[in-house]
Protein backbone atom coordinates (compact mmCIF):
# COMPACT_ATOMS: atom_id res chain seq x y z
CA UNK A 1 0.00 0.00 0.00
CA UNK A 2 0.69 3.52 -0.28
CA UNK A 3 1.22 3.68 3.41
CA UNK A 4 4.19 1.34 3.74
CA UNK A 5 6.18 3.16 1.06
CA UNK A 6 6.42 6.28 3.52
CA UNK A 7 6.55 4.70 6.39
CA UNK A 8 9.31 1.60 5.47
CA UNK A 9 12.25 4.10 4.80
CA UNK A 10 11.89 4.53 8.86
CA UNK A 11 12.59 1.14 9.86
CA UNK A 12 16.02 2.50 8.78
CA UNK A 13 18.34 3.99 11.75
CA UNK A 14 20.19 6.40 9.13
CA UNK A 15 16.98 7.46 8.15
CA UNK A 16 15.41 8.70 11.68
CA UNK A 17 18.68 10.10 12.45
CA UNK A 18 18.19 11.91 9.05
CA UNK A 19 15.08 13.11 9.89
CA UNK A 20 15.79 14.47 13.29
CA UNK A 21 19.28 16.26 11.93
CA UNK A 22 16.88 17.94 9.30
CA UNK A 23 14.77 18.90 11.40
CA UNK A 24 17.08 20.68 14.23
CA UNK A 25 19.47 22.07 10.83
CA UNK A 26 15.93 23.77 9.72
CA UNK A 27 15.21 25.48 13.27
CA UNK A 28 19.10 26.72 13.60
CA UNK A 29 19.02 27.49 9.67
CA UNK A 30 15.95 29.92 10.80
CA UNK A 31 17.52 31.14 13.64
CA UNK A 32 20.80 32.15 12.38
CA UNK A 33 19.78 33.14 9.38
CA UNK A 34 17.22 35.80 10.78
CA UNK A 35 19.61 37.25 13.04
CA UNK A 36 21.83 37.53 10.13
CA UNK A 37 19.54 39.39 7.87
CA UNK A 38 18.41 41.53 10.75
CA UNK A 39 22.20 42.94 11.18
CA UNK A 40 22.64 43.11 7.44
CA UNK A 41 24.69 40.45 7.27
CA UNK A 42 22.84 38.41 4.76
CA UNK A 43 25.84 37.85 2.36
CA UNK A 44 27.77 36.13 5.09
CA UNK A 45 26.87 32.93 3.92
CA UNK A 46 28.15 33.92 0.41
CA UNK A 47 31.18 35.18 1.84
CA UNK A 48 32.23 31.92 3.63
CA UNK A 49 30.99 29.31 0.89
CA UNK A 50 33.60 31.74 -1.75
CA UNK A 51 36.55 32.46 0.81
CA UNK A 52 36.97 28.71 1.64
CA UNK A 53 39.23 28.29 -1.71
CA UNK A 54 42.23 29.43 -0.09
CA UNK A 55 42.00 26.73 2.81
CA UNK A 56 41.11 24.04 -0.03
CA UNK A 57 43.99 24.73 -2.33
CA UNK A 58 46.60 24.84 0.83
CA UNK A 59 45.32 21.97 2.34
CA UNK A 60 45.59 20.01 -1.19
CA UNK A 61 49.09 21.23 -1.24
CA UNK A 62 50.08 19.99 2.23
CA UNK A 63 48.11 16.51 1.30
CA UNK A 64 45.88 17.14 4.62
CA UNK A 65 42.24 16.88 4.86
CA UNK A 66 40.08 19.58 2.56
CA UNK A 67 38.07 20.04 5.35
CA UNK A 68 40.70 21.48 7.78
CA UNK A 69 41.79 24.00 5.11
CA UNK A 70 37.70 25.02 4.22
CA UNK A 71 36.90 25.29 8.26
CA UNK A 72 40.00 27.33 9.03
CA UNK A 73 39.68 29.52 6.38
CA UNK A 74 35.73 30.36 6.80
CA UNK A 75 36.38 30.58 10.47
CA UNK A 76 39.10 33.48 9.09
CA UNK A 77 37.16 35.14 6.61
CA UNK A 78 34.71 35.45 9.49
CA UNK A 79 36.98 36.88 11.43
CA UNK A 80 38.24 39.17 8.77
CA UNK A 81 34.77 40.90 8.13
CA UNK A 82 34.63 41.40 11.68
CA UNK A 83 37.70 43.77 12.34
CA UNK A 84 37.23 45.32 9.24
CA UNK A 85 33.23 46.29 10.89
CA UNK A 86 34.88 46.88 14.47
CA UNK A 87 37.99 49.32 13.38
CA UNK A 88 36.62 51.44 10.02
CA UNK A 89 33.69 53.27 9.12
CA UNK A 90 33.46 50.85 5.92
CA UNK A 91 29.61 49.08 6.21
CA UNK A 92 29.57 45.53 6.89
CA UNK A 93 28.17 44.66 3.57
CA UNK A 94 31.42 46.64 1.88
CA UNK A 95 33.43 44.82 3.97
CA UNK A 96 31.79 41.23 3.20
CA UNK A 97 32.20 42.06 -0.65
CA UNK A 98 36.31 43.01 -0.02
CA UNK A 99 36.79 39.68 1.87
CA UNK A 100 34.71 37.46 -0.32
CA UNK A 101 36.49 39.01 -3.63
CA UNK A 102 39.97 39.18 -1.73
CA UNK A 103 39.80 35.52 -0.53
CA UNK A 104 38.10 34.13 -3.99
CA UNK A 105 40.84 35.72 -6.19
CA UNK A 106 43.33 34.33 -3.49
CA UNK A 107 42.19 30.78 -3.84
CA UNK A 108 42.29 30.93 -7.62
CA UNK A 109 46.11 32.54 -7.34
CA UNK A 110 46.65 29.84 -4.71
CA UNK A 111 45.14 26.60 -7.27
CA UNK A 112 47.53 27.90 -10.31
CA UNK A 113 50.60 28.35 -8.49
CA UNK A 114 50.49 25.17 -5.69
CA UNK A 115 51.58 22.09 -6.78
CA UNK A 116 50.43 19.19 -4.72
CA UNK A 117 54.22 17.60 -2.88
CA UNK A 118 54.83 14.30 -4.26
């Protein structure tokens, strides 16, 4: 029946677990996301997803896992946007848009000129 073919896919531990990490990503999605827009920060998520090249292309040079290189460097450009709010008169979103660019052109100088050590 119709039933079963929702309801099988939950016999399935992966699935539930699936489920239940959807569901809290959605709430905290929500949550973070509204604060975000509500200090203009909506490009933030833009900013992080772009300046995580550098990170990739060093870590693929050093042979270490991508994912250090991505969380260290979105963790940075993070940081980045923040002292450039907290010591100019520049607006956040100005500042977002010089660290995404800056980090993104980076990363591509970065991929052409790193060879991975063999």
């Amino acid at each position: 029946m119709l039933i079963n073919w929702f309801i099988e896919p939950l016999s399935f531990e992966f699935m539930r677990l699936a489920i239940a990490v959807g569901f809290f990503l959605g709430i905290l999605g929500a949550v973070v996301g509204s604060y975000l827009i509500l200090q203009q920060m909506g490009m933030m998520s833009g900013v992080i997803s772009h300046a995580v090249l550098p990170g990739i292309a060093i870590a693929f040079f050093l042979e270490i896992n991508l994912s250090i290189g991505a969380f260290i460097a979105g963790i940075l450009s993070a940081l980045v946007v923040m002292i450039i709010k907290s010591r100019s008169t520049i607006k956040v979103d100005a500042a977002m848009a010089l660290v995404l660019s800056s980090f993104l052109a980076l990363g591509v100088i970065l991929i052409t000129l790193l060879k991975p050590i063999r």
